[in-house]
Protein backbone atom coordinates (compact mmCIF):
# COMPACT_ATOMS: atom_id res chain seq x y z
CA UNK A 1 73.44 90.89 127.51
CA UNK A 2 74.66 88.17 129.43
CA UNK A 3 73.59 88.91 133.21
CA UNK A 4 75.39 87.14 136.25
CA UNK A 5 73.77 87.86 139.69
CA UNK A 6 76.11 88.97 141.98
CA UNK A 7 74.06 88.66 145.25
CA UNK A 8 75.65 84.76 146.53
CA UNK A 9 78.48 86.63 148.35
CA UNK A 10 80.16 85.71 151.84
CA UNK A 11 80.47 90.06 152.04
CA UNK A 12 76.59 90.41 152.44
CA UNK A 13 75.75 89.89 156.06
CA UNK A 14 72.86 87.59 155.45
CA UNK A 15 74.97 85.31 153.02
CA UNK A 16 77.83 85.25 155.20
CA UNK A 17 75.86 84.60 157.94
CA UNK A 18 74.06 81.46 156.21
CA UNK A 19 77.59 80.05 154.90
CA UNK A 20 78.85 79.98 158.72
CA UNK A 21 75.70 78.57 159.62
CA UNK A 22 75.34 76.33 156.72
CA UNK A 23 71.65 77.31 156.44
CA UNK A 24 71.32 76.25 152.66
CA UNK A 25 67.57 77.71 152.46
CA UNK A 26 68.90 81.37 152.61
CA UNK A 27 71.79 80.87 149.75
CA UNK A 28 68.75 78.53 147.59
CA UNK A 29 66.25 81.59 147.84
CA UNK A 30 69.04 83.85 146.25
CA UNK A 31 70.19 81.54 143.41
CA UNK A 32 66.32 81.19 142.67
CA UNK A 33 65.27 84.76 142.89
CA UNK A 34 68.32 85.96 140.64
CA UNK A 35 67.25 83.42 138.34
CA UNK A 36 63.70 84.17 138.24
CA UNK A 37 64.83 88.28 138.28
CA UNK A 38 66.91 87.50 134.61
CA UNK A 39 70.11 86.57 135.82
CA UNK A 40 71.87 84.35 132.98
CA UNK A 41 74.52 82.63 135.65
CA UNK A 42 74.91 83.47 139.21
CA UNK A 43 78.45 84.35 140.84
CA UNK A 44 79.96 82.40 144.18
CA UNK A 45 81.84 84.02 146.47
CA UNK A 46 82.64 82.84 150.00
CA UNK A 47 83.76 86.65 151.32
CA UNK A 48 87.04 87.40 152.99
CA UNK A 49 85.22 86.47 156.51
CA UNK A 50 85.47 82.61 155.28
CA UNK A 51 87.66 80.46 157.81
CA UNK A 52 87.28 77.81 154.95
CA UNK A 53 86.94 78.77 151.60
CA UNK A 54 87.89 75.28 150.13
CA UNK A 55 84.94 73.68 152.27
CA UNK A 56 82.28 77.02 151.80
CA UNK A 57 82.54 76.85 148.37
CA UNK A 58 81.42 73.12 147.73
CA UNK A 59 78.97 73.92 150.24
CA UNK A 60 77.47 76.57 148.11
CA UNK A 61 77.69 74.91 144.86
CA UNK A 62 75.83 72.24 146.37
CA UNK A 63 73.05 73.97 147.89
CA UNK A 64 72.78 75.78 144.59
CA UNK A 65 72.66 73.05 142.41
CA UNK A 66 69.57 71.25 144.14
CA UNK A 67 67.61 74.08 142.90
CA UNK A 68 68.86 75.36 139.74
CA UNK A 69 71.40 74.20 136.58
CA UNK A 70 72.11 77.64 136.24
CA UNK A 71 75.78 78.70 134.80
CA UNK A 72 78.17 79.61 137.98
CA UNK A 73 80.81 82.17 137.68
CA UNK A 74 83.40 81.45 140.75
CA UNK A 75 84.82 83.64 142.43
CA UNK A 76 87.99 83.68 144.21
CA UNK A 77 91.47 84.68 144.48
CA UNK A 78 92.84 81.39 145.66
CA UNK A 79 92.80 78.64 142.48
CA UNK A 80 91.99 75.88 144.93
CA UNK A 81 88.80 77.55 145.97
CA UNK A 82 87.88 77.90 142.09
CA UNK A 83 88.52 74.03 141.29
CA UNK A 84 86.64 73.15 144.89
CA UNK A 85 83.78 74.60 142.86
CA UNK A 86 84.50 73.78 139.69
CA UNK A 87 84.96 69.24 140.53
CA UNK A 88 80.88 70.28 141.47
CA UNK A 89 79.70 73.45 139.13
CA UNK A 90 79.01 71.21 135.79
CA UNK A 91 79.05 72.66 132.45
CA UNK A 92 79.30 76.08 131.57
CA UNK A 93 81.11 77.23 134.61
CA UNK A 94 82.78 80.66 134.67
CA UNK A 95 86.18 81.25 136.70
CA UNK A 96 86.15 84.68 138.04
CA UNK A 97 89.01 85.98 137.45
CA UNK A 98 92.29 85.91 136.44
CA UNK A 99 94.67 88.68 136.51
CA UNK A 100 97.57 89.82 133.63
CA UNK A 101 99.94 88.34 136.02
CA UNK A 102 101.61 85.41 134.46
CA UNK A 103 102.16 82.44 136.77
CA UNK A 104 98.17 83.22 137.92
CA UNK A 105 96.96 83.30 134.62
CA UNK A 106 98.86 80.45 133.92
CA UNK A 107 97.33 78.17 136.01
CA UNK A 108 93.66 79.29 136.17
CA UNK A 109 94.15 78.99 132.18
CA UNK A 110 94.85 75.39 132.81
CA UNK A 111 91.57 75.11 135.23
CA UNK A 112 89.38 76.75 132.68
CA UNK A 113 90.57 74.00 129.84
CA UNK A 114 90.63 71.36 132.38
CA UNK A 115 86.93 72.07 133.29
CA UNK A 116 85.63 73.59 129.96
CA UNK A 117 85.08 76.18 132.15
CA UNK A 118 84.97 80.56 130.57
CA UNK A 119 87.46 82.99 131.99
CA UNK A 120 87.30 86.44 133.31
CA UNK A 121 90.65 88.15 132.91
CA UNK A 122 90.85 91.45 134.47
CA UNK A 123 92.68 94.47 133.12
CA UNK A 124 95.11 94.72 136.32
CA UNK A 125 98.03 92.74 137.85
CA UNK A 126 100.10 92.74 141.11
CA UNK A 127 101.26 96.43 140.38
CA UNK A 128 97.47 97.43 140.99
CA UNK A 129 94.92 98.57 138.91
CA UNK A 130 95.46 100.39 135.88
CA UNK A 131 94.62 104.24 135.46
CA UNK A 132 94.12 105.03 132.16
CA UNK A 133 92.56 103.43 128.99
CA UNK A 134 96.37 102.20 127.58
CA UNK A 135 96.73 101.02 130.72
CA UNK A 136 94.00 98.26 130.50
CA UNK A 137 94.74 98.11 126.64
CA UNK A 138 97.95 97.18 127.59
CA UNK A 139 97.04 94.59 130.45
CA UNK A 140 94.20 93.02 128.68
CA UNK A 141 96.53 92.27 125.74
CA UNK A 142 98.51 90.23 127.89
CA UNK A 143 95.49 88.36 129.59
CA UNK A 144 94.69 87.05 125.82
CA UNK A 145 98.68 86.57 124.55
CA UNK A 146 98.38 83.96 127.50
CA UNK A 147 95.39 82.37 126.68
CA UNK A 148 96.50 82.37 122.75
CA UNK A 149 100.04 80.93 123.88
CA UNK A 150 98.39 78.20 126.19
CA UNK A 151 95.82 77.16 123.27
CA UNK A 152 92.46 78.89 124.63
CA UNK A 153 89.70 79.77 122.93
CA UNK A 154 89.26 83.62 123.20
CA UNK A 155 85.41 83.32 122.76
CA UNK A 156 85.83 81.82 126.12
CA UNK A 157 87.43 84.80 127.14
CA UNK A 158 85.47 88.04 128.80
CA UNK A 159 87.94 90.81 129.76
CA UNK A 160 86.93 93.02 132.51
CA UNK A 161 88.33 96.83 132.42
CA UNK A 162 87.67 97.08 136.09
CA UNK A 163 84.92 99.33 136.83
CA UNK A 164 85.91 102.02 139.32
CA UNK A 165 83.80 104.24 141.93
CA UNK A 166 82.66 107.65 140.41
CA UNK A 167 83.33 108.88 144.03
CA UNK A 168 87.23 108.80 143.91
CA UNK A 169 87.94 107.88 140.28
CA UNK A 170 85.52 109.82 138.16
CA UNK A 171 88.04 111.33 136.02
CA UNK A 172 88.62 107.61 134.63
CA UNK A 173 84.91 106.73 133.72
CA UNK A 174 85.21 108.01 129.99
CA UNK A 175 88.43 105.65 129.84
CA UNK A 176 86.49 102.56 131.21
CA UNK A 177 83.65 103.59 128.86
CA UNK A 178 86.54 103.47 125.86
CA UNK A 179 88.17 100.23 127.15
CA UNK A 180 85.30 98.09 126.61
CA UNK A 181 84.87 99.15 122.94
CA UNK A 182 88.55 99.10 122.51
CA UNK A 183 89.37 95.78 123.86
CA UNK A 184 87.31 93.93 120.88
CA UNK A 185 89.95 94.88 118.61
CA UNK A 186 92.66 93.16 120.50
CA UNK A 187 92.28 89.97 118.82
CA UNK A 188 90.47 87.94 115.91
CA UNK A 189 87.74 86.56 117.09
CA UNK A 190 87.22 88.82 119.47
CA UNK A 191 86.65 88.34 123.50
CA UNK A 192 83.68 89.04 125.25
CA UNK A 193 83.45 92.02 127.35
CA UNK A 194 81.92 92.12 131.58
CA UNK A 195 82.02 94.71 134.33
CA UNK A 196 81.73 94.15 137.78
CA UNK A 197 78.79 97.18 137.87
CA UNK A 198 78.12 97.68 141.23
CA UNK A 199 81.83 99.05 141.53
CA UNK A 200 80.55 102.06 139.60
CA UNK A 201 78.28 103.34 142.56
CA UNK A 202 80.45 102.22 145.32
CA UNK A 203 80.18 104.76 148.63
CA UNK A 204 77.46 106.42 146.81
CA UNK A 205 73.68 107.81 147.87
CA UNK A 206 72.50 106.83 144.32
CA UNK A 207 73.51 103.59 143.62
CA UNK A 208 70.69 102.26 141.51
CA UNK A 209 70.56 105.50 139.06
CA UNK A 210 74.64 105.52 138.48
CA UNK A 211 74.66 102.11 137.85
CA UNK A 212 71.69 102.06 135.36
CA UNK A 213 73.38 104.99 133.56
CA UNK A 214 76.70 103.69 133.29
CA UNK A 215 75.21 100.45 131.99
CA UNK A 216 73.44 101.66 129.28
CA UNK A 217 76.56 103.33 128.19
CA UNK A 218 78.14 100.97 128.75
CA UNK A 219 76.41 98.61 126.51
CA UNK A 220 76.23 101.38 123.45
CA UNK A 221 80.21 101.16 124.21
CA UNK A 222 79.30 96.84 123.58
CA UNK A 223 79.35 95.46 126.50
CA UNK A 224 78.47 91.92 126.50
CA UNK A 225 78.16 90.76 130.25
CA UNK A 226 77.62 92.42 133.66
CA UNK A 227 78.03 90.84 137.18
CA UNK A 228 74.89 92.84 138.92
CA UNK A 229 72.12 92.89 141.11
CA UNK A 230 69.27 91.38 139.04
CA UNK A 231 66.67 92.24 141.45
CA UNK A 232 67.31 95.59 140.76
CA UNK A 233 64.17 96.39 138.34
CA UNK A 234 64.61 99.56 137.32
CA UNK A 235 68.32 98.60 136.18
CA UNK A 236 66.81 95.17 134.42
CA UNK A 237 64.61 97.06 132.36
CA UNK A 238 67.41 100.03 131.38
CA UNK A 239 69.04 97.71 130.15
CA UNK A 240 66.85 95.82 128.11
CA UNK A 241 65.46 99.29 126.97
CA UNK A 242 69.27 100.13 126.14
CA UNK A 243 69.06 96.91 124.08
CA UNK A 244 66.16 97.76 122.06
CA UNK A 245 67.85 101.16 120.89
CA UNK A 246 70.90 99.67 120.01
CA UNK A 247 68.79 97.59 117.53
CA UNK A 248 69.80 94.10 119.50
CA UNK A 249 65.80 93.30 120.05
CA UNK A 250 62.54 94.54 118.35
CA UNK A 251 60.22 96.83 119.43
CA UNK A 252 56.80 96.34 120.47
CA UNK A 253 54.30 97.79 122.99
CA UNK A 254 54.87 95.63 125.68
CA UNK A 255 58.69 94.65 125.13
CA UNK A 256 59.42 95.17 128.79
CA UNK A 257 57.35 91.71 129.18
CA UNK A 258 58.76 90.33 126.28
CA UNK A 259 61.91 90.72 127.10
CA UNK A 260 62.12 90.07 130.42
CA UNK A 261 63.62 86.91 131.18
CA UNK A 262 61.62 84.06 133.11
């Protein structure tokens, strides 16, 4: 599974602290530590609290990139923000996210061939998010007509069903669950799939055991990618033991080590 730390996010108090500041030791300790905790690519988010979004995010793809090459996924609703951070990101960048909606897909489209950047195109638009597994069917279908239309490689594309909290949407978990598996028959070849897992346990008292549950069914469901807390142990090695059933690594004794990404 493709992991992207979530943790470089203007909505945590320390981060959003540091990006006012501009104290680039705090947001270099992050990258690092999700990186040394598994993460594959690490997700940059200025927060709603930024006064300058254009200006944070080179910031923080700077301070990132004197300490790691790492893949960065970047997230923002504005597509000026995204190319701010994509002129500086360097190969393998990941634009997070588009929506169904035409004119924004449109454009972030042209960013991600542009840049030879990935796209994440979530199953919603400006009528909100969807609530039921057609629904999402429906809206991911036209996230990859656009991409097919404006000449993009689908196994560039990762579709996110949008995860919702099991505290006010629980009835819809089994049709997230079906979503993921569904969506790989929307096209040939087939786009990736990537959740936004921390969603799942949003408002909860247990967020660490629902979101290591829903993961691992998640993943039996094929789930490719998850934007998470890597430094979460107990959900790092779920998953990799969800990985080992499914037949995706071997067994041995010790294949927590061996798996476990340095």
């Amino acid at each position: 599974m493709f992991i992207i730390g979530e943790l470089i996010n203007g909505m945590y108090t320390s981060i959003g602290k540091a990006i006012k500041e501009k104290n680039k030791s705090v947001i270099q300790s992050s990258a690092v530590i999700q990186i040394q905790n598994g993460a594959d690519a690490l997700d940059v988010n200025c927060g709603p609290g930024s006064a300058n979004p254009v200006s944070d995010m080179q910031w923080l793809v700077e301070a990132i990139r004197e300490v790691t090459p790492a893949p960065l996924s970047l997230d923002s609703s504005k597509p000026q923000v995204i190319e701010a951070g994509l002129k500086l990101a360097g190969a393998n960048a990941i634009i997070n996210s588009t929506t169904a909606d035409t004119d924004k897909a449109d454009t972030l489209i042209s960013l991600a061939k542009k840049y030879k950047a990935k796209l994440i195109g979530l199953s919603m638009s400006s009528k909100g998010i969807p609530q039921n597994k057609d629904q999402r069917l429906e809206l991911a279908a036209m996230v990859v007509a656009r991409c097919v239309e404006q000449e993009f490689l689908i196994e560039d594309l990762y579709l996110d069903p949008i995860a919702m909290p099991v505290k006010v949407a629980q009835a819809q978990m089994g049709d997230i669950l079906e979503a993921i598996r569904e969506f790989k028959i929307i096209s040939d070849p087939a786009p990736k799939t990537v959740i936004g897992l921390s969603n799942v346990s949003q408002g909860t008292c247990q967020r660490s055991l629902i979101n290591r549950t829903f993961l691992t069914m998640a993943l039996a469901y094929g789930l490719d990618a998850a934007i998470l807390d890597p430094t979460d142990t107990a959900l790092m090695d779920a998953a990799i033991s969800a990985e080992l059933i499914l037949n995706k690594q071997i067994y041995c004794d010790s294949f927590l080590d061996a798996y476990r990404k340095k």
